[in-house]
C-alpha atoms as a PDB file:
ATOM      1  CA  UNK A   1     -20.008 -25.390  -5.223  1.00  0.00           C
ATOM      2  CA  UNK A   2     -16.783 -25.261  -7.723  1.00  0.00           C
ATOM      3  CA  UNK A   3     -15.898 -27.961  -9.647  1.00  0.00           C
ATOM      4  CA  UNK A   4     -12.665 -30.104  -8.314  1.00  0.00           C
ATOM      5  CA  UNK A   5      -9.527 -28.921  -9.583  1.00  0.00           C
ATOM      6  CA  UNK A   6      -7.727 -31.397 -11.737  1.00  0.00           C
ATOM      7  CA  UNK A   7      -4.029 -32.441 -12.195  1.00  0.00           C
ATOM      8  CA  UNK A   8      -4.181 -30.815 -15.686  1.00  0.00           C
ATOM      9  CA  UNK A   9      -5.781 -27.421 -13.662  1.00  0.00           C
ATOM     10  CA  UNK A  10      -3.068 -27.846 -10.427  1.00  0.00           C
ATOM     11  CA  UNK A  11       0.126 -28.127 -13.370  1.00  0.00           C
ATOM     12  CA  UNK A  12      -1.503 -24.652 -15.380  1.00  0.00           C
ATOM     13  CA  UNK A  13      -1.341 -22.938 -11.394  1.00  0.00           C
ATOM     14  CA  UNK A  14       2.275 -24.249 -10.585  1.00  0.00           C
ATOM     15  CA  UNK A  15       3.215 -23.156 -13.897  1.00  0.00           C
ATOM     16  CA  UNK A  16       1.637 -19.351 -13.318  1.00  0.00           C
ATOM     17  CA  UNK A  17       2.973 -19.524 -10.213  1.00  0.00           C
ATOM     18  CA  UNK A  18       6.906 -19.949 -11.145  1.00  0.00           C
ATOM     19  CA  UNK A  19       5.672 -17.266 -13.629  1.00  0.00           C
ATOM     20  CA  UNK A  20       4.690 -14.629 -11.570  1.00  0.00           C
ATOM     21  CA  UNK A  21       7.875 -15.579  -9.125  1.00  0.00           C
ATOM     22  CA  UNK A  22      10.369 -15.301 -12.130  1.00  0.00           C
ATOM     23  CA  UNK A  23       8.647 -12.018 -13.163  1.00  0.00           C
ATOM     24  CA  UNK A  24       8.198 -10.129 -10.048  1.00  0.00           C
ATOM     25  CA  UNK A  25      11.655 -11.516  -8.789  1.00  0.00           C
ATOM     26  CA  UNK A  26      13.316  -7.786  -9.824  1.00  0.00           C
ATOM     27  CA  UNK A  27      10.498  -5.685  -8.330  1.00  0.00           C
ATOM     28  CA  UNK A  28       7.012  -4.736  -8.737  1.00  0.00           C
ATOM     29  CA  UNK A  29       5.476  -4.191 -12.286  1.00  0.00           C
ATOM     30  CA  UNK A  30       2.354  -3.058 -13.840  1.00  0.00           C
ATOM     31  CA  UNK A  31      -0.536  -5.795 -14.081  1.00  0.00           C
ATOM     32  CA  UNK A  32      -1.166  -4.696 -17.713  1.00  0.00           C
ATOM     33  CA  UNK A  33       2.394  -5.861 -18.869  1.00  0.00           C
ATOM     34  CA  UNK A  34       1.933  -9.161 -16.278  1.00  0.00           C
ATOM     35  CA  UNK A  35      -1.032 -10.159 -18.031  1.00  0.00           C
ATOM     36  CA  UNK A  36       0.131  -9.360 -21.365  1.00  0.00           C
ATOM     37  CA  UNK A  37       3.430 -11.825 -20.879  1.00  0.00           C
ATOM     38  CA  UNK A  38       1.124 -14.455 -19.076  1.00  0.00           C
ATOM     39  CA  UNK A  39      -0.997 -14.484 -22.581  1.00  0.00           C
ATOM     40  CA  UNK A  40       1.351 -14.624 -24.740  1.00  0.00           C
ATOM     41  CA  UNK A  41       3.708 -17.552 -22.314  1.00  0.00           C
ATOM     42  CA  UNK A  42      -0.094 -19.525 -22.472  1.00  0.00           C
ATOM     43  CA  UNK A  43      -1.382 -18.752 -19.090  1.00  0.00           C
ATOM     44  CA  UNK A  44      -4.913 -17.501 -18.804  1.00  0.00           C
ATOM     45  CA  UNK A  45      -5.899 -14.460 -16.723  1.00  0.00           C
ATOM     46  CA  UNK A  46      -7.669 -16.714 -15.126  1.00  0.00           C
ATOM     47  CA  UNK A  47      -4.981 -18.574 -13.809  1.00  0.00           C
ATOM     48  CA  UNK A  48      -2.735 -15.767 -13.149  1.00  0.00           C
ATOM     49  CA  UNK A  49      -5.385 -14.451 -10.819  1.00  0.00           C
ATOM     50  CA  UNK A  50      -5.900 -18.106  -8.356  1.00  0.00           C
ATOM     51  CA  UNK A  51      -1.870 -18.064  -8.881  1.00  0.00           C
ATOM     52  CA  UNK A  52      -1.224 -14.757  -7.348  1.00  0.00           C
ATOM     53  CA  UNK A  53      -1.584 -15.519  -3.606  1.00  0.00           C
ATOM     54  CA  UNK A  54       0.105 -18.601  -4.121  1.00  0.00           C
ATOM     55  CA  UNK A  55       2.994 -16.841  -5.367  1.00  0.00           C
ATOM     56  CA  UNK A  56       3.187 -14.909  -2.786  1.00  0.00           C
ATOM     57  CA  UNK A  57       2.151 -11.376  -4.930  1.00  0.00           C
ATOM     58  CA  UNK A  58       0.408  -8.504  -3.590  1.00  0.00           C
ATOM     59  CA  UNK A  59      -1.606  -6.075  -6.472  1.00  0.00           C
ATOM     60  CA  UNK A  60      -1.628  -2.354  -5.254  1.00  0.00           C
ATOM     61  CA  UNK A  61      -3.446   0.722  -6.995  1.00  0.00           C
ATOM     62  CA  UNK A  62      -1.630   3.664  -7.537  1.00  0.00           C
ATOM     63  CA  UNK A  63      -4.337   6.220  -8.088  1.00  0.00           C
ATOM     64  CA  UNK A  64      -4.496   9.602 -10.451  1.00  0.00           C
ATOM     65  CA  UNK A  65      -6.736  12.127  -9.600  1.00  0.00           C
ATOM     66  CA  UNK A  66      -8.016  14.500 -12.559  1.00  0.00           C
ATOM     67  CA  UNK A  67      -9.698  11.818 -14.759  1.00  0.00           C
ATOM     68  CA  UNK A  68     -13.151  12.723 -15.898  1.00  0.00           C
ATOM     69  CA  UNK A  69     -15.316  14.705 -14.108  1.00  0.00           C
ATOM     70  CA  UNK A  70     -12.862  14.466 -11.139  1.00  0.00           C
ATOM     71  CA  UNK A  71     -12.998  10.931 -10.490  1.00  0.00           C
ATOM     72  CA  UNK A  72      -9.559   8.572  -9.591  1.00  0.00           C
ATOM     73  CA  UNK A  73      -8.467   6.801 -12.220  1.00  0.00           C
ATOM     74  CA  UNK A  74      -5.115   5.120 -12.437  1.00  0.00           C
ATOM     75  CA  UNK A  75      -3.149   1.732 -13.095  1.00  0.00           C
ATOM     76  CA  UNK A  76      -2.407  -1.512 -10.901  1.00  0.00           C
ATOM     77  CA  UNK A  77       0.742  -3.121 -10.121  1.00  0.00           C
ATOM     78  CA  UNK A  78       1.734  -6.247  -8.851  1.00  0.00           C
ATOM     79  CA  UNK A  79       4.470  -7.091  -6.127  1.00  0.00           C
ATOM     80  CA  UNK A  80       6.258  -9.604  -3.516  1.00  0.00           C
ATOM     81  CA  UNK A  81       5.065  -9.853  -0.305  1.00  0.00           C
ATOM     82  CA  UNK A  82       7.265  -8.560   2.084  1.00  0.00           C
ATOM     83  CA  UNK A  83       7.786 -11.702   4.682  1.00  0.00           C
ATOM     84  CA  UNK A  84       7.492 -10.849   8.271  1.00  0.00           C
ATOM     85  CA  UNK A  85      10.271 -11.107  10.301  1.00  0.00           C
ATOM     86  CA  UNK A  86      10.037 -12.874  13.461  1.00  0.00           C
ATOM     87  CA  UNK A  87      11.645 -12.470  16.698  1.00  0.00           C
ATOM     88  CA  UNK A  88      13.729 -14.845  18.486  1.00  0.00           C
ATOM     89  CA  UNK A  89      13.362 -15.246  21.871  1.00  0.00           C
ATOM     90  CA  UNK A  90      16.186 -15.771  24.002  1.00  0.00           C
ATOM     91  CA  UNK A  91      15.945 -19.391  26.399  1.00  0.00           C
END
């Protein structure tokens, strides 16, 4: 079982939350240079992972072939979900 979260815990997520808002708020960019700004703003990788649903962020792959021996390698990138639109129904 985890541990209860605490106020001090819930404030850190809010805070990496608004982060990874303000951040992704002019399109998708590489998790490297997310994680890199969330270190050096004082938000934990930690964090910025339980904060990324919340936020409403989606991580993709984008894979390269040709790494050694053939295998994928490649980077990861973080974006907004796209909200779903929903119909209206007419009376």
């Amino acid at each position: 079982m985890a541990p209860a979260e605490t106020s001090e815990d819930r404030s850190a997520i809010d805070e990496a939350v608004e982060f990874i808002r303000a951040v992704l708020a002019d399109g998708p960019h590489a998790y490297h240079e997310i994680r890199k700004a969330a270190i050096k703003a004082g938000i934990s990788e930690a964090t910025l992972k339980r904060a990324k649903q919340t936020a409403g962020a989606k991580s993709e792959h984008v894979a390269k072939t040709g790494g050694k021996r053939g295998k994928e390698s490649g980077s990861g990138s973080w974006r907004r979900r796209q909200r779903k639109k929903r119909k209206i129904r007419d009376g």
